[in-house]
C-alpha atoms as a PDB file:
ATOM      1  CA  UNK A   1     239.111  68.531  78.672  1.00  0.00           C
ATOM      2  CA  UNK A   2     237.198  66.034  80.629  1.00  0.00           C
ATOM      3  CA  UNK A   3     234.018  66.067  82.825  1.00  0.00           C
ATOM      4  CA  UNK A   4     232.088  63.516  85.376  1.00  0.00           C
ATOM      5  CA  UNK A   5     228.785  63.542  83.977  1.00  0.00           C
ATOM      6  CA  UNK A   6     228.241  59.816  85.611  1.00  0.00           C
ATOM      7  CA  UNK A   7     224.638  59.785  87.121  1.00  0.00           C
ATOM      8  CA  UNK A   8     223.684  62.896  85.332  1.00  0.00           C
ATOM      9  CA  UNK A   9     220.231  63.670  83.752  1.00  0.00           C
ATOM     10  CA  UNK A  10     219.846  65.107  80.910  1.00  0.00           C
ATOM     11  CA  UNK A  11     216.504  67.304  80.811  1.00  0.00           C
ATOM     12  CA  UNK A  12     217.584  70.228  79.369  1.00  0.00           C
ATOM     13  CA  UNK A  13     220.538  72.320  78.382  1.00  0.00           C
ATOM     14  CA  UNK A  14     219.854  74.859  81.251  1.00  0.00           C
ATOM     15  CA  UNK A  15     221.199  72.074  83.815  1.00  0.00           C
ATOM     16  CA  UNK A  16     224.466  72.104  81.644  1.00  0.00           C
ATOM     17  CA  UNK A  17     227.517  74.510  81.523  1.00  0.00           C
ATOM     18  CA  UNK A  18     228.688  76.162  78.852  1.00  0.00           C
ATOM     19  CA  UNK A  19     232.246  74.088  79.545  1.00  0.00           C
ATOM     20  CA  UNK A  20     230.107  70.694  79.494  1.00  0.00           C
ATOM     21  CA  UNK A  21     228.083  71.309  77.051  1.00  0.00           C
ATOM     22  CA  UNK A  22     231.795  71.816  74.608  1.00  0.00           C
ATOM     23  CA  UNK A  23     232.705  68.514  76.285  1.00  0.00           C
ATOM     24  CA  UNK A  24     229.963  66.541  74.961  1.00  0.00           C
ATOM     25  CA  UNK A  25     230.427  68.331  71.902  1.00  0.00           C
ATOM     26  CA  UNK A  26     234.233  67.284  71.599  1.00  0.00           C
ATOM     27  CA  UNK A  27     233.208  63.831  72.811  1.00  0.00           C
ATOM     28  CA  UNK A  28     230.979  63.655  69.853  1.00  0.00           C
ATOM     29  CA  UNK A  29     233.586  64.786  67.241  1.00  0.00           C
ATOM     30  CA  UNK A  30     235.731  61.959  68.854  1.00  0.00           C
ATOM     31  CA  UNK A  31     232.965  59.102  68.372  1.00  0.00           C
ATOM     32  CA  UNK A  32     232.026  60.628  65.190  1.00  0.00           C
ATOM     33  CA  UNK A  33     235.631  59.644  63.945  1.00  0.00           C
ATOM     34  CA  UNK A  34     235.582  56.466  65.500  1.00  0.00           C
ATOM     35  CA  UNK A  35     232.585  55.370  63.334  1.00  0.00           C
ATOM     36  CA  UNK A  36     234.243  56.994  60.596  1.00  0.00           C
ATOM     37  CA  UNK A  37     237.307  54.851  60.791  1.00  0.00           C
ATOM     38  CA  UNK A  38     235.467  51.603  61.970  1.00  0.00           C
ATOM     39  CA  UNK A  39     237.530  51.649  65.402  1.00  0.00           C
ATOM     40  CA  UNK A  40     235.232  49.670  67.783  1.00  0.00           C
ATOM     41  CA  UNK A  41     233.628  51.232  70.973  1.00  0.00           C
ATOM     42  CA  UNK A  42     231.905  49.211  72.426  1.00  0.00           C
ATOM     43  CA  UNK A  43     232.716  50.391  76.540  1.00  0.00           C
ATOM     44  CA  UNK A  44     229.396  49.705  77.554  1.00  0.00           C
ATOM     45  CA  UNK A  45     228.982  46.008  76.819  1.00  0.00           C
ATOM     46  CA  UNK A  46     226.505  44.747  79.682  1.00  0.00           C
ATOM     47  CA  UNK A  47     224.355  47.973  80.065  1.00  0.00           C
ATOM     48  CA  UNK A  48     220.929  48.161  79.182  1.00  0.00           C
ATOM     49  CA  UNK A  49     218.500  51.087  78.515  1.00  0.00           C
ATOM     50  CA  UNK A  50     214.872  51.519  78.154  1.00  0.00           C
ATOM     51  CA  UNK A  51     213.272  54.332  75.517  1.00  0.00           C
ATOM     52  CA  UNK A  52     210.128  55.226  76.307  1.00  0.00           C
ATOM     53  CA  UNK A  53     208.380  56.812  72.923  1.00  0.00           C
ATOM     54  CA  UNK A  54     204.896  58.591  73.428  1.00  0.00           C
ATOM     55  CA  UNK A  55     205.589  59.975  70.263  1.00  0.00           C
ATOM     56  CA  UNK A  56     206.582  58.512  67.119  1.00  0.00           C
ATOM     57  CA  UNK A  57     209.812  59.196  65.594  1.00  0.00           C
ATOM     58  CA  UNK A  58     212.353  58.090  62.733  1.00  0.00           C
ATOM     59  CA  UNK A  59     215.701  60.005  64.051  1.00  0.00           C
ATOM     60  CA  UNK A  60     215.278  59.910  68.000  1.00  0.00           C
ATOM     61  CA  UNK A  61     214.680  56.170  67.912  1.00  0.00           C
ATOM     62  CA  UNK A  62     217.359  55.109  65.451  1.00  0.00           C
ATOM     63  CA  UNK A  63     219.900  57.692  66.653  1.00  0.00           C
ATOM     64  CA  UNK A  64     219.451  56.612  70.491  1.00  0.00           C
ATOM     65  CA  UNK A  65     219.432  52.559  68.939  1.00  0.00           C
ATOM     66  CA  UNK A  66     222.372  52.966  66.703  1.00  0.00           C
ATOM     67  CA  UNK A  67     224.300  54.830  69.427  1.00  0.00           C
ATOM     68  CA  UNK A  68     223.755  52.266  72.238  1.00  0.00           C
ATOM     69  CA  UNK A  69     224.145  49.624  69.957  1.00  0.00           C
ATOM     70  CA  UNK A  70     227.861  50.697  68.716  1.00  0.00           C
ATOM     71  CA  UNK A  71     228.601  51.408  72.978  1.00  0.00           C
ATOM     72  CA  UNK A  72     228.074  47.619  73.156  1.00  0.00           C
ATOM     73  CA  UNK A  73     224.429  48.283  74.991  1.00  0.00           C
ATOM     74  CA  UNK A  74     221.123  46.538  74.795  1.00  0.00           C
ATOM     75  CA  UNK A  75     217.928  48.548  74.378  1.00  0.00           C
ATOM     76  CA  UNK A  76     214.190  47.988  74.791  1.00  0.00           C
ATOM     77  CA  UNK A  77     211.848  50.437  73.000  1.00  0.00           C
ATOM     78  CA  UNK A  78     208.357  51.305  74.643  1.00  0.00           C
ATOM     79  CA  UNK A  79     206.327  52.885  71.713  1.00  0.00           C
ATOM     80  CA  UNK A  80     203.093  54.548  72.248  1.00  0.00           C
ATOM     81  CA  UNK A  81     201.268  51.466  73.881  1.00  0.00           C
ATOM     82  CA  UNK A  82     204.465  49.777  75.069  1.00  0.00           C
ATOM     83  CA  UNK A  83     203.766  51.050  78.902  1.00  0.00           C
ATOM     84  CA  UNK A  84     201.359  51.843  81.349  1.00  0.00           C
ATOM     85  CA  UNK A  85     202.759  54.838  82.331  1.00  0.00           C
ATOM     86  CA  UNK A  86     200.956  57.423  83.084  1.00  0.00           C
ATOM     87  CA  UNK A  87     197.537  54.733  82.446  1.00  0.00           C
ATOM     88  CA  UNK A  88     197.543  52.095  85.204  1.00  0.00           C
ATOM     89  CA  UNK A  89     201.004  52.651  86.768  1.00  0.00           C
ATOM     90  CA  UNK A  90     202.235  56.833  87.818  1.00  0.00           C
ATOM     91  CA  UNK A  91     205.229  58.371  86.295  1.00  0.00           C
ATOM     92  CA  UNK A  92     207.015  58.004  89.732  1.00  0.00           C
ATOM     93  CA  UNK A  93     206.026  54.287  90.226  1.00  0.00           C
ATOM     94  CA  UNK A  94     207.461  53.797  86.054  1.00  0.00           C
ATOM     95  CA  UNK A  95     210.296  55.536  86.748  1.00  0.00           C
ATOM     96  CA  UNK A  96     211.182  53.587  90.062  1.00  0.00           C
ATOM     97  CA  UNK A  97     210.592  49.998  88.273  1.00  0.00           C
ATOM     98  CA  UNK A  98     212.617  51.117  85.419  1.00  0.00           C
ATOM     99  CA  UNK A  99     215.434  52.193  87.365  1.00  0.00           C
ATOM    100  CA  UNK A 100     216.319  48.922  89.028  1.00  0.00           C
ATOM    101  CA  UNK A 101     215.962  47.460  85.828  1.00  0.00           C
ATOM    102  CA  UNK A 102     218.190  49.932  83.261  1.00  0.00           C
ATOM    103  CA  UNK A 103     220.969  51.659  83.087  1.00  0.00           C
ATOM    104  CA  UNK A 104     219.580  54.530  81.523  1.00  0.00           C
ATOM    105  CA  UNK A 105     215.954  55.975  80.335  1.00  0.00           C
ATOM    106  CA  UNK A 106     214.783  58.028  77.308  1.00  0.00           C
ATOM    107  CA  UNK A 107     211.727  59.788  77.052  1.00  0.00           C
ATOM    108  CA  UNK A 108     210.162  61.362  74.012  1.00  0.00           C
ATOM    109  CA  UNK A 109     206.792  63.044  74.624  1.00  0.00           C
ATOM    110  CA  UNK A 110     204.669  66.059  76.149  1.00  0.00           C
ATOM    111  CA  UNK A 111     205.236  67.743  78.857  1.00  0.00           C
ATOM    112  CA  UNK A 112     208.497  68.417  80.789  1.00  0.00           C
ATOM    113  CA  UNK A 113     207.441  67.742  83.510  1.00  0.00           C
ATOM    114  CA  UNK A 114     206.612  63.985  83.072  1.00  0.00           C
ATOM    115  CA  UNK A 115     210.581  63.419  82.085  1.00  0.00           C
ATOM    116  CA  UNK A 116     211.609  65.552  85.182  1.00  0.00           C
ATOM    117  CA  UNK A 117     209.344  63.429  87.397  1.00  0.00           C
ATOM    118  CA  UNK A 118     211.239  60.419  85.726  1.00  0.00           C
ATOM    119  CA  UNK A 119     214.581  61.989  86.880  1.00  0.00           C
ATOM    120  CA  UNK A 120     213.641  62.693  89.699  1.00  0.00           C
ATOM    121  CA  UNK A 121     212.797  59.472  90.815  1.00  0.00           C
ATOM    122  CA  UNK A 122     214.486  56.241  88.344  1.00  0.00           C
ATOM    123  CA  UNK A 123     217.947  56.687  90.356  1.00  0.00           C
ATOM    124  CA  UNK A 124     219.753  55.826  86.887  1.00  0.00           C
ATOM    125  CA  UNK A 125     220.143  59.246  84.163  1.00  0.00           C
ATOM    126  CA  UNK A 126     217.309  60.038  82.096  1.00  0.00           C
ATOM    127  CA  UNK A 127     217.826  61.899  78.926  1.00  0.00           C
ATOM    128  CA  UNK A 128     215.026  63.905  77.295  1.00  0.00           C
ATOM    129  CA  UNK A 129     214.503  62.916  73.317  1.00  0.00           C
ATOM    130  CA  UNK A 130     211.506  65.599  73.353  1.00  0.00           C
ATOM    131  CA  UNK A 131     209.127  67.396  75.386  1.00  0.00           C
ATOM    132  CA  UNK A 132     206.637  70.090  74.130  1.00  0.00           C
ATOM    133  CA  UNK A 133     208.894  72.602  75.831  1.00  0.00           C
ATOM    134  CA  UNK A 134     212.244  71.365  74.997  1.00  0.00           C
ATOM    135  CA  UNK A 135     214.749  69.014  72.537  1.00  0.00           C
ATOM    136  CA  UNK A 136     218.291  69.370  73.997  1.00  0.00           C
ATOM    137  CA  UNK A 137     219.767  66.341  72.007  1.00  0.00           C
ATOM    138  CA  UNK A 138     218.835  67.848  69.163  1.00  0.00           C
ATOM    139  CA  UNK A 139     220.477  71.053  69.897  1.00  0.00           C
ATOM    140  CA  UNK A 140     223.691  69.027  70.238  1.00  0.00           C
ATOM    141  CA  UNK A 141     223.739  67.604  66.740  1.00  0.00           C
ATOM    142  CA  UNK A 142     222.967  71.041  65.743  1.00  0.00           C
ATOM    143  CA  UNK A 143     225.437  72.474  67.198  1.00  0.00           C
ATOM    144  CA  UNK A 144     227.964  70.125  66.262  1.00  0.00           C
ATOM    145  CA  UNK A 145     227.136  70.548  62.792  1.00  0.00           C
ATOM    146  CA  UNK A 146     227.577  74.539  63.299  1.00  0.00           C
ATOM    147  CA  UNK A 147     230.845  73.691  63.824  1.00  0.00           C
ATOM    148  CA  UNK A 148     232.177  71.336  61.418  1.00  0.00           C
ATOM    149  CA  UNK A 149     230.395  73.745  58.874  1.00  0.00           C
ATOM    150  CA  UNK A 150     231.144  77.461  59.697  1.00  0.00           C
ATOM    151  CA  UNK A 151     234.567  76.429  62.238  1.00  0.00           C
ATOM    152  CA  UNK A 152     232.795  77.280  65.197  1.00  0.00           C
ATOM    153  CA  UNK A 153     230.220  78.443  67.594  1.00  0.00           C
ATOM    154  CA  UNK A 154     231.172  81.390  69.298  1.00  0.00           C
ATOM    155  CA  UNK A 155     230.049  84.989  67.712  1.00  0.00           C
ATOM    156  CA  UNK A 156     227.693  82.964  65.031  1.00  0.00           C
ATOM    157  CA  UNK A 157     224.289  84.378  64.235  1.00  0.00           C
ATOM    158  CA  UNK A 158     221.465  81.710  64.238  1.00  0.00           C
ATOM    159  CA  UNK A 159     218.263  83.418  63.108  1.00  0.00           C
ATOM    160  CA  UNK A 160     215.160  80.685  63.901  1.00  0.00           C
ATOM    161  CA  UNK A 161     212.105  81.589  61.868  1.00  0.00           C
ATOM    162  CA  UNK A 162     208.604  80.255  62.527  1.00  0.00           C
ATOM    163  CA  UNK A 163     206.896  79.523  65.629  1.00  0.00           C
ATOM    164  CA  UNK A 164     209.594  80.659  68.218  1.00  0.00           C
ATOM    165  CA  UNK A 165     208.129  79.947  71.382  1.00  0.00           C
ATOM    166  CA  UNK A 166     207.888  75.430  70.272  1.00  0.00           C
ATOM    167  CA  UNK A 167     210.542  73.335  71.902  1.00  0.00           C
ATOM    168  CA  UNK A 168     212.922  74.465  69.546  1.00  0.00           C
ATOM    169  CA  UNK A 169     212.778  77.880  69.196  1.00  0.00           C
ATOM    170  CA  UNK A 170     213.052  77.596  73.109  1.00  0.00           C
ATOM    171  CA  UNK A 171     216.277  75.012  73.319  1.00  0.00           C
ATOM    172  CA  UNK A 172     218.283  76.538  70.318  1.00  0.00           C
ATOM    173  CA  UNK A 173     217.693  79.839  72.432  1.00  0.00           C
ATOM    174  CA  UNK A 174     219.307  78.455  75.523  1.00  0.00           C
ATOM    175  CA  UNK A 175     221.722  76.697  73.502  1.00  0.00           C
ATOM    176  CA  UNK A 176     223.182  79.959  71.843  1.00  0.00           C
ATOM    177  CA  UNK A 177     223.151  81.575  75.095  1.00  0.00           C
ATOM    178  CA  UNK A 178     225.274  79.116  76.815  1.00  0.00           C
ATOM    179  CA  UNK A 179     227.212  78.745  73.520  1.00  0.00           C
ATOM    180  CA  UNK A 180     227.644  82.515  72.930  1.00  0.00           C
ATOM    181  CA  UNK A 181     225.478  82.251  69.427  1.00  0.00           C
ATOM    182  CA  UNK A 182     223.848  85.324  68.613  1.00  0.00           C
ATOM    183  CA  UNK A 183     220.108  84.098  68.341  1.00  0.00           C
ATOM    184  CA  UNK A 184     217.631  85.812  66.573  1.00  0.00           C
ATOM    185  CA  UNK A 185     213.693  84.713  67.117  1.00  0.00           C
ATOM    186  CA  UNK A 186     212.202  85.984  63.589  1.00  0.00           C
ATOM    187  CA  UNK A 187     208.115  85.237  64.262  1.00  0.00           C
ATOM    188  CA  UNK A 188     204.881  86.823  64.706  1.00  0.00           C
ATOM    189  CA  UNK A 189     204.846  88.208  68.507  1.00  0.00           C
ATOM    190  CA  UNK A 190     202.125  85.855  69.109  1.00  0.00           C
ATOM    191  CA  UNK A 191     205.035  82.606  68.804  1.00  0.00           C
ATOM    192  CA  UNK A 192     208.065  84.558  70.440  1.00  0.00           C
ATOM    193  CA  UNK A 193     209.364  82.898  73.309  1.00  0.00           C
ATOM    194  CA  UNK A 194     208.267  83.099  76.810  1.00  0.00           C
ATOM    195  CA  UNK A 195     209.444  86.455  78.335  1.00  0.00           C
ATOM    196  CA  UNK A 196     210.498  84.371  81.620  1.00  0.00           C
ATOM    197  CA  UNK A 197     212.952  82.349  79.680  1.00  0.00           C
ATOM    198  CA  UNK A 198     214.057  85.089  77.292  1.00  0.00           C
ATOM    199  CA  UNK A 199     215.406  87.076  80.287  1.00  0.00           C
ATOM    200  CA  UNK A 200     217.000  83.692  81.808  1.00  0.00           C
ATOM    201  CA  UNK A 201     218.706  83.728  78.679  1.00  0.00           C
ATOM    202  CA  UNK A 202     220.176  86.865  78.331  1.00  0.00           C
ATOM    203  CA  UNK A 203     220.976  86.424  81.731  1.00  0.00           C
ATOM    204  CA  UNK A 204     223.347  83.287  80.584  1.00  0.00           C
ATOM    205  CA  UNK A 205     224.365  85.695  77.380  1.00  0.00           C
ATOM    206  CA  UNK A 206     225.978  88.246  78.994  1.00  0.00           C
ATOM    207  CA  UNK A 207     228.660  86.034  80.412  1.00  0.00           C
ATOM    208  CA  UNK A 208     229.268  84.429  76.977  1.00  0.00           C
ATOM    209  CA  UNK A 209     228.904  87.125  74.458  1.00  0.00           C
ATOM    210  CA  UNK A 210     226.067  85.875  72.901  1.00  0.00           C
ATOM    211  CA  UNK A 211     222.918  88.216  72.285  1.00  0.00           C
ATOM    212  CA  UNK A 212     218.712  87.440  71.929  1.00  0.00           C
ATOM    213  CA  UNK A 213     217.051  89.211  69.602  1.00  0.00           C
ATOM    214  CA  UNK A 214     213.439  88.927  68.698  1.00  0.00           C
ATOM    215  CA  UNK A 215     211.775  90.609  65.547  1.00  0.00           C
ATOM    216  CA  UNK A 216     208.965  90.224  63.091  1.00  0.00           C
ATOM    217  CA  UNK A 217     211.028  91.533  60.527  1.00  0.00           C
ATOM    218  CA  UNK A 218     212.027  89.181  58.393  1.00  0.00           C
ATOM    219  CA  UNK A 219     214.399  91.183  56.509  1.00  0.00           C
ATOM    220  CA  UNK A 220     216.130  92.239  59.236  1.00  0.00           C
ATOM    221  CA  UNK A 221     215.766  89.126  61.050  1.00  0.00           C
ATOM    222  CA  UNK A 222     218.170  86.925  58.334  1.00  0.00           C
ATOM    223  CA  UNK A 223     220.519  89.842  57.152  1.00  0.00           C
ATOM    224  CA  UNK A 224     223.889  88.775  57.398  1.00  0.00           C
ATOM    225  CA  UNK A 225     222.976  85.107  59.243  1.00  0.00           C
ATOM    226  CA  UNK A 226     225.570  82.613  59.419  1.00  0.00           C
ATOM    227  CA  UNK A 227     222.517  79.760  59.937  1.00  0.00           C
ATOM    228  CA  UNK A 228     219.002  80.198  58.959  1.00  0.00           C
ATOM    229  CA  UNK A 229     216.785  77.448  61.480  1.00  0.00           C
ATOM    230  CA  UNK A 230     213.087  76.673  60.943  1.00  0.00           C
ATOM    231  CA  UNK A 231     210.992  73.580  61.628  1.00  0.00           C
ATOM    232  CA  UNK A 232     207.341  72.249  60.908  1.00  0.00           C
ATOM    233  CA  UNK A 233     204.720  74.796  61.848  1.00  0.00           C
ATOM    234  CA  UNK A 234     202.050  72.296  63.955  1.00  0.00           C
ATOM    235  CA  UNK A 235     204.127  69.596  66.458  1.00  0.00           C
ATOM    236  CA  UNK A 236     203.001  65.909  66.765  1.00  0.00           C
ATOM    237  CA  UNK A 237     199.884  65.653  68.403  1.00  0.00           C
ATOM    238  CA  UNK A 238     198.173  68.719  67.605  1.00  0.00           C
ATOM    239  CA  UNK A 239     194.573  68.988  65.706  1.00  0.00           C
ATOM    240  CA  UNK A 240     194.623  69.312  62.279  1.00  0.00           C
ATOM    241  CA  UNK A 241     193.017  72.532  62.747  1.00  0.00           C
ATOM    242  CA  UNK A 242     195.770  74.022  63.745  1.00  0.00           C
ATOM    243  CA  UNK A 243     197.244  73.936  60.405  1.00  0.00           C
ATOM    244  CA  UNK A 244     194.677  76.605  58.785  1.00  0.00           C
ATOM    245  CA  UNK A 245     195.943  79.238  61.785  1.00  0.00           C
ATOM    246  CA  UNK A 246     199.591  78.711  61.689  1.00  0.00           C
ATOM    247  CA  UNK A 247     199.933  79.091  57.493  1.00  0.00           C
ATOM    248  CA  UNK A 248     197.997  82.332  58.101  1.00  0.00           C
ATOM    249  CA  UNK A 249     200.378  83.560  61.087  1.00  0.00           C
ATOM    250  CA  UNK A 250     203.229  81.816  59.622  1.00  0.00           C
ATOM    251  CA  UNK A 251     203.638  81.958  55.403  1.00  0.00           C
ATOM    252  CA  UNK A 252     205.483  85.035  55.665  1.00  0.00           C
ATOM    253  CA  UNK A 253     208.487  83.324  57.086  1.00  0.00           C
ATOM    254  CA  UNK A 254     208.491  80.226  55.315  1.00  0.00           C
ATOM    255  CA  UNK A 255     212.306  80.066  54.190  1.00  0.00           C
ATOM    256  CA  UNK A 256     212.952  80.852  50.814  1.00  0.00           C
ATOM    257  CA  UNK A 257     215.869  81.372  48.903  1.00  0.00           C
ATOM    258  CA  UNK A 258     215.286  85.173  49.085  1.00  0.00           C
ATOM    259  CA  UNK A 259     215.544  84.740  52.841  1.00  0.00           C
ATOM    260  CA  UNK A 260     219.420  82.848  52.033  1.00  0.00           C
ATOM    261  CA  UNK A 261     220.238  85.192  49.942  1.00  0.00           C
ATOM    262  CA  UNK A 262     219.991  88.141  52.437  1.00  0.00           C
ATOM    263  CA  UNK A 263     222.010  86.085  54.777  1.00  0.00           C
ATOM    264  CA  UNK A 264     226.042  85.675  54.931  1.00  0.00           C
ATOM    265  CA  UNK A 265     227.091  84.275  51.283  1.00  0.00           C
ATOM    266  CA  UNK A 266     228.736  80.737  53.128  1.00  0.00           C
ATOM    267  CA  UNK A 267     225.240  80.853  55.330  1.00  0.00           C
ATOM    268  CA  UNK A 268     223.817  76.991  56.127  1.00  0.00           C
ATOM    269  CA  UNK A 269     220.143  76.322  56.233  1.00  0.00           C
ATOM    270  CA  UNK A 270     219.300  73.537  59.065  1.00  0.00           C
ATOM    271  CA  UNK A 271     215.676  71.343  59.784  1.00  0.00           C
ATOM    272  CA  UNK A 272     215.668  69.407  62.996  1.00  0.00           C
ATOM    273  CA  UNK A 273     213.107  67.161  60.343  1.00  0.00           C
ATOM    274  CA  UNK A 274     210.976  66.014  58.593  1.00  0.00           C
ATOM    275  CA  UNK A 275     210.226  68.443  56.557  1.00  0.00           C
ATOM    276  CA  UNK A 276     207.211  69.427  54.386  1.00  0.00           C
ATOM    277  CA  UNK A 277     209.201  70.687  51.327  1.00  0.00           C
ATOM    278  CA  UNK A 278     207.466  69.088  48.825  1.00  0.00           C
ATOM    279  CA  UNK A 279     204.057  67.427  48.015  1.00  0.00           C
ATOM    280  CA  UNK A 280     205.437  63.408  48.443  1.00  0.00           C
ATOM    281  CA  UNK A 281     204.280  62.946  51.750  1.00  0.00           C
ATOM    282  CA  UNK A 282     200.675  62.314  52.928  1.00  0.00           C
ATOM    283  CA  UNK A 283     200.408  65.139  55.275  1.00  0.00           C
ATOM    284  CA  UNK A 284     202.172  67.301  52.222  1.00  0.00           C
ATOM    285  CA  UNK A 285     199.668  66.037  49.647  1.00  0.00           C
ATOM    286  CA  UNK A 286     196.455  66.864  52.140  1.00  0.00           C
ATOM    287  CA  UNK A 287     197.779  70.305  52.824  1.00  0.00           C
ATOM    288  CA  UNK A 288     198.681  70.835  49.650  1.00  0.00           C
ATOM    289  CA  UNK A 289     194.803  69.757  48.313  1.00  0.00           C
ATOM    290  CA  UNK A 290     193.431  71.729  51.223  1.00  0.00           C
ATOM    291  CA  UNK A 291     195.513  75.324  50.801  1.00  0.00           C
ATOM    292  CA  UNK A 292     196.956  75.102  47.514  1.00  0.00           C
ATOM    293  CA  UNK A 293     200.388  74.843  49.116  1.00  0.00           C
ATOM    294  CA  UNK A 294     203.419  73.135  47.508  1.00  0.00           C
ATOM    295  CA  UNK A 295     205.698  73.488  50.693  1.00  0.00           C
ATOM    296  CA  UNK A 296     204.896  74.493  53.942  1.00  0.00           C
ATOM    297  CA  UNK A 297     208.356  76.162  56.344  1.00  0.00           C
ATOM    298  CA  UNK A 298     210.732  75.698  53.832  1.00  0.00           C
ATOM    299  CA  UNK A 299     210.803  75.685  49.939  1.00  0.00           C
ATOM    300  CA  UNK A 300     211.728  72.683  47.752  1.00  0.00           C
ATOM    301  CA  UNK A 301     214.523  75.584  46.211  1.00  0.00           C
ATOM    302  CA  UNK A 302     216.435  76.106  49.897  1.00  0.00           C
ATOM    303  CA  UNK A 303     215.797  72.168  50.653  1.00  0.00           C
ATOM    304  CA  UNK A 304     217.536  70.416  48.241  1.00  0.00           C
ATOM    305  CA  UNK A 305     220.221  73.635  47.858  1.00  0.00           C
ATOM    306  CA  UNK A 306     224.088  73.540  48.366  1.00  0.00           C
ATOM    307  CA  UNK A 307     222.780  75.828  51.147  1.00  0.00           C
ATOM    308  CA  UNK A 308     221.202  72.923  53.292  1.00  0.00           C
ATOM    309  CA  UNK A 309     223.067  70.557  55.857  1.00  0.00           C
ATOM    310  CA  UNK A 310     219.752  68.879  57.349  1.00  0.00           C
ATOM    311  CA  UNK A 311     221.141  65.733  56.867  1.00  0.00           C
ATOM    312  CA  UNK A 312     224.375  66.163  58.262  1.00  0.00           C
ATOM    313  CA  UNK A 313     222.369  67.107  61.449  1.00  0.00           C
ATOM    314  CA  UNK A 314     220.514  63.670  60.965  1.00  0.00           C
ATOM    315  CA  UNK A 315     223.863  62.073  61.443  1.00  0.00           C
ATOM    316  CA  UNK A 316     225.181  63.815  64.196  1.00  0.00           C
ATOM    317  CA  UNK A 317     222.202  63.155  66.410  1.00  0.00           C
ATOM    318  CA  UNK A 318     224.002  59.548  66.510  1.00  0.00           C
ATOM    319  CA  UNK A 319     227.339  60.973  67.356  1.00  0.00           C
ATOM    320  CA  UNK A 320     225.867  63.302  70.332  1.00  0.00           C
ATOM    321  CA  UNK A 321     223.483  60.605  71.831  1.00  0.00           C
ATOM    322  CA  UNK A 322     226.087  58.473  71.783  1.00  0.00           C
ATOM    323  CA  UNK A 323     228.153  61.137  73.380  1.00  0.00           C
ATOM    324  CA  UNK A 324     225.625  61.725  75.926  1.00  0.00           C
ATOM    325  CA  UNK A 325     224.933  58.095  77.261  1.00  0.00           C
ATOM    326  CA  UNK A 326     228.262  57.385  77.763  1.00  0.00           C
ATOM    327  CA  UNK A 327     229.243  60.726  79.415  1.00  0.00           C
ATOM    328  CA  UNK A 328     226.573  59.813  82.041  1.00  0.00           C
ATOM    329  CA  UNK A 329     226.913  56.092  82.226  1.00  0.00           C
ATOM    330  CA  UNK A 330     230.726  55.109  82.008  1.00  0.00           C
END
């Protein structure tokens, strides 16, 4: 199974198809056991690649470095003051002197539609490391960790608990359509996803099998779930205010491992990371002297459980970027 990807952008996994989308996947697996074995790769000696980071990060940044640099690439990274973008010099005008001067471009930042006007215009791909309404490479390390853990995709129930209508409860609902998941949204109806997108994605669903759901019921939600999903309640960038309204909305479906134990008995628990698990981080500590909290979306219990592959997905964000870039650059 092969695909021409050359040129492509990735933005987000709507532009993909399901039979592309298992491509990169495959791809991934392959350079996954390349690294594994310590059999060089290193096609893409000569190409270089700007990252453009408006937002901080630990796994985007080293998995997009790590990748190029095993492809043989060079790579400059553009933190939060590293460009006028956006400042002194448009998105279009950035993405047209980046383009004759890369092979490639990753953003990680707000809106969506600041790395679509970069597609639109750089002439080389662009691949999306965030946006506030989506996170398709990290759907692809997910998903490849679905299936070196429960054997496959297909006819899996993914229930995602917490605010459902962030980037990821919105990508890892497009994902399981295209990918014939069964994805359940289990949040407060004030965080499900957008009703626009929900019916795109049942749209997609009923040509792969897969099925959206959407319930407050948290019961109901994680009965019988091959993968239980959640991430931080309050995304990079937001007020610290926001904190006091989403533990209010969102306590009841912090996962715990009551939640696990209502789902499938060889059920994995996943975190797209970091985590606030535990009182050793800063943010942890002030949340936890503010509310009296000792974790926030997840417990310590479920965390560091037999249950939890988080770090496996860590890893595999390497093997997908790297899968990505040189899908759409070879």
């Amino acid at each position: 199974m092969a695909f021409n990807l050359k040129g492509r952008n990735l933005l987000t996994l709507l532009d993909f198809t399901t039979e592309e989308i298992k491509y990169l996947l495959q791809l991934s697996q392959e350079f996954k056991t390349m690294k594994r074995l310590g059999i060089a790769h290193d096609t893409l000696k000569g190409k270089n690649i700007a990252l453009i980071f408006e937002k901080d990060s630990t796994r985007t940044r080293c998995a997009f470095e790590t990748a190029a640099f095993d492809l043989g690439m060079h790579v400059t990274y553009l933190g939060p003051t590293g460009s006028q973008m956006g400042k002194k010099e448009s998105i279009k005008d950035t993405a047209r002197v980046l383009g004759r001067m890369y092979d490639g471009i990753e953003y990680r930042g707000f809106a969506q539609s600041i790395v679509e006007e970069l597609g639109a215009y750089a002439g080389v791909p662009v691949w999306n490391g965030l946006t506030t309404e989506y996170h398709p490479t990290q759907i692809l390390a997910d998903f490849l960790t679905i299936q070196e853990k429960r054997g496959s995709l297909q006819g899996q129930t993914l229930a995602f608990l917490g605010d459902a209508s962030n980037n990821m409860g919105n990508s890892l609902m497009i994902g399981s359509a295209k990918m014939g998941l069964h994805f359940r949204a289990v949040a407060p109806q004030a965080v499900w996803p957008a009703a626009a997108l929900v019916e795109k994605c049942k749209n997609i669903a009923r040509k792969t099998g897969a099925t959206i759901t959407l319930t407050d019921d948290v019961q109901a939600g994680t009965k019988d779930a091959d993968v239980i999903y959640t991430d931080v309640w309050v995304s990079m960038g937001e007020p610290k205010e926001m904190w006091e309204k989403r533990i209010a909305l969102l306590t009841a479906y912090r996962v715990t491992m009551d939640m696990m134990e209502n789902a499938k008995d060889e059920a994995i628990f996943m975190h797209c990371l970091p985590a606030f698990h535990n009182l050793e981080t800063e943010i942890g500590r002030d949340i936890g002297d503010v509310f009296g909290l000792d974790c926030m979306e997840v417990s310590e219990e479920v965390f560091e459980s037999d249950y939890s592959v988080v770090f496996d997905q860590s890893e595999n964000r390497m093997h997908t970027i790297k899968a990505v870039m040189y899908a759409t650059l070879l």
